[in-house]
Structure formats: C-alpha cells, structure tokens
Protein backbone atom coordinates (compact mmCIF):
# COMPACT_ATOMS: atom_id res chain seq x y z
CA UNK A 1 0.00 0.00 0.00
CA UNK A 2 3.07 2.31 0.86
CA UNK A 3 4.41 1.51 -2.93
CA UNK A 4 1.27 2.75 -4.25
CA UNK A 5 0.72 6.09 -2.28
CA UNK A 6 4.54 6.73 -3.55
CA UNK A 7 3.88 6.15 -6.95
CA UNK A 8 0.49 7.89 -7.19
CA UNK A 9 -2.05 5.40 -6.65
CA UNK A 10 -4.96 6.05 -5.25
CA UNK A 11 -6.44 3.08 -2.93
CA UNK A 12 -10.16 4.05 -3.36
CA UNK A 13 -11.86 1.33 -5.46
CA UNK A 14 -14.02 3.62 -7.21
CA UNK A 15 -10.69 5.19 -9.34
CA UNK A 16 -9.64 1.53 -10.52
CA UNK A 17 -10.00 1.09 -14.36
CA UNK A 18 -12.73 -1.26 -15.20
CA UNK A 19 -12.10 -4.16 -17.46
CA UNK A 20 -14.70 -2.06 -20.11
CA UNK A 21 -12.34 0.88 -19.55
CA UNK A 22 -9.15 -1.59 -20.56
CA UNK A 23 -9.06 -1.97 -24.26
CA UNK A 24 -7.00 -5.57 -24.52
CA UNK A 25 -9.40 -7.14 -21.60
CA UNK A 26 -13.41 -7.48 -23.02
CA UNK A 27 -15.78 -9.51 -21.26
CA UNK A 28 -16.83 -12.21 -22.79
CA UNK A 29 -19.52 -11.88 -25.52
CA UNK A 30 -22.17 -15.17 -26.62
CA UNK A 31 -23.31 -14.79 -30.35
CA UNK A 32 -26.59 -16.77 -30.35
CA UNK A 33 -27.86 -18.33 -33.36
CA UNK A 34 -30.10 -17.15 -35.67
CA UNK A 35 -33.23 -19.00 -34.97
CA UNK A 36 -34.34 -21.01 -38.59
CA UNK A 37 -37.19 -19.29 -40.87
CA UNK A 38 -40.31 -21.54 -41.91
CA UNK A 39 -40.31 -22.89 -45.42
CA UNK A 40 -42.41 -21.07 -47.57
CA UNK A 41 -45.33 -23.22 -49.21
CA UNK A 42 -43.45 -22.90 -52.62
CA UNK A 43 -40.58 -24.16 -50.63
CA UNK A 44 -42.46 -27.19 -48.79
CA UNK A 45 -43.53 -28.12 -52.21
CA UNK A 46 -40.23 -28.61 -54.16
CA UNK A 47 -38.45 -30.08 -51.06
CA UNK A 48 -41.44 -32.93 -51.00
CA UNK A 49 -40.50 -33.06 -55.01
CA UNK A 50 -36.91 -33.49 -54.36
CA UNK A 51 -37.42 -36.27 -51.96
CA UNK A 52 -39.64 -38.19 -53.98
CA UNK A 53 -37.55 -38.02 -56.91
CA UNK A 54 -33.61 -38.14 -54.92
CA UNK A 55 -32.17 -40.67 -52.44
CA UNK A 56 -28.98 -39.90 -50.72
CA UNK A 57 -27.04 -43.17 -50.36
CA UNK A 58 -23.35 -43.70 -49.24
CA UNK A 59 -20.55 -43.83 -51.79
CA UNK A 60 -16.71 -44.32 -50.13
CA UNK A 61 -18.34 -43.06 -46.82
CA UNK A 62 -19.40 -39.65 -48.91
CA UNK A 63 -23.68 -39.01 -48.99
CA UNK A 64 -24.23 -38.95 -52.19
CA UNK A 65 -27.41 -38.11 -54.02
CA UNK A 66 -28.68 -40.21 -56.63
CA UNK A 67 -31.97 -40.58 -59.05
CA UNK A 68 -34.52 -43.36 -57.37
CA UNK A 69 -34.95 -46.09 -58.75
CA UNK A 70 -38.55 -46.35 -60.71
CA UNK A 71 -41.49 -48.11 -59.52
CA UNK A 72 -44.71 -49.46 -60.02
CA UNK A 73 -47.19 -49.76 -57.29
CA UNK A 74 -44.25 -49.37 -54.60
CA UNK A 75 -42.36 -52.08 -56.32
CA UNK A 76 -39.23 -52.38 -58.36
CA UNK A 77 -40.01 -52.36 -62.54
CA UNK A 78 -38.09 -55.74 -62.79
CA UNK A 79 -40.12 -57.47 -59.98
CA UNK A 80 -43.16 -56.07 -61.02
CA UNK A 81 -43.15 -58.04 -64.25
CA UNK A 82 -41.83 -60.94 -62.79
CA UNK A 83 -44.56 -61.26 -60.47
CA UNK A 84 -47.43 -60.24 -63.05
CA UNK A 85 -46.86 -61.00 -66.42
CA UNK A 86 -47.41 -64.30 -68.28
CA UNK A 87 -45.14 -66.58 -69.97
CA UNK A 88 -46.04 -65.55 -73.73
CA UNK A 89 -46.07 -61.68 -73.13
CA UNK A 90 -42.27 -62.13 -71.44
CA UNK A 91 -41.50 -64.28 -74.35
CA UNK A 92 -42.65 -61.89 -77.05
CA UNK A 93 -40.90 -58.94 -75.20
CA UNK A 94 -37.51 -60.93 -75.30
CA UNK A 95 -37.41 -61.49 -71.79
CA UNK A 96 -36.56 -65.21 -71.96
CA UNK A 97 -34.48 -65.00 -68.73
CA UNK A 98 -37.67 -64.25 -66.57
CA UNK A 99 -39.60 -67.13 -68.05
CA UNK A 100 -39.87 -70.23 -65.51
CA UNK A 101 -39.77 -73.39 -67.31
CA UNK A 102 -41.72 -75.20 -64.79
CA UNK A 103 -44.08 -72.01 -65.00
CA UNK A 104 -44.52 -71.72 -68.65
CA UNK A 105 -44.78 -75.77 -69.14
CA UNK A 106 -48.12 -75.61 -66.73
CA UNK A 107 -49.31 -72.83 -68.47
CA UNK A 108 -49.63 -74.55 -72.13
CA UNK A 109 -50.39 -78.16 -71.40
CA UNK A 110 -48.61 -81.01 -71.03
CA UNK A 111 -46.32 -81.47 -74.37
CA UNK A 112 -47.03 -84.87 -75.89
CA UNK A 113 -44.85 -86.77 -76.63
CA UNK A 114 -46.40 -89.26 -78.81
C-alpha cells in the first residue's frame, strides 16, 4: 500500500480502471444463433418433389445423391413383371431370362410326346 501512495495510486476502489475501460481485456460476448425461418409453401412443395424423386445413399463413406430407382405400385419395374406377367407376353418382349420353365410348361399343357 506504501508503494502505491509513492507512486500515485490512489487506494479508493471507485478510481480503478474497469475491465470495459481496458481496451485488450473485453468480457466475454455469446453470439446466439439465428433461430431457422419456416419454409415457404413454394418451398415445402419442391423439397417434398426433391425427396420423392432423390435418395442420398453412401458412396466411399461420402452421402451422395442419386436418381430413385422407378417403380410401379411401390415395387421395383423388374419385380413387377416378374410377379405379373405371363409366360407368352415375357416371351414376345424378349425377356426369356424371366420365363420359368416349370411355370410356362403348366401354363400350355402337357407337351405330348407321342
């Protein structure tokens, strides 16, 4: 206390220099986030679009977004037709593979043989 009445000082707490006063000491400041807007209904709309026609899948740990895959009634094009068509429509489309010979043998009759 003796140092500082020889130098100057003043001991009254009301003539110390408050950390405002202090330019390279600043009390601590919070930003708080911006809180997040609505979607507009134009907005809502093409976002419903986008998810209806994109998937995001995972490609070397990456989301990637891709095209989905085209369905009938909620299933796949390729197992639609399998499970609905006949034996002589897949046959005049060239779709030989998808013909079951057990299938297509029931469907025209016993083949004679004599």
């Amino acid at each position: 206390m003796l140092l500082g009445l020889r130098l100057g000082m003043s001991t009254r707490s009301d003539d110390r220099r408050s950390p405002k006063s202090i330019p390279w000491i600043r009390p601590k400041t919070f930003r708080m986030a911006k809180p997040k807007r609505k979607l507009t209904a134009a907005e809502k709309l093409a976002k419903k679009e986008r998810q209806k026609k994109y998937q995001w899948i995972f490609i070397n740990g990456k989301r990637v977004r891709v095209k989905r895959p085209e369905t009938i009634e909620g299933m796949a094009i390729d197992e639609y037709i399998a499970a609905n068509a006949d034996p002589i429509w897949l046959h005049q489309n060239g779709m030989w593979e998808c013909i079951d010979p057990d299938e297509f043998n029931e469907a025209t009759g016993p083949a004679s043989g004599d």
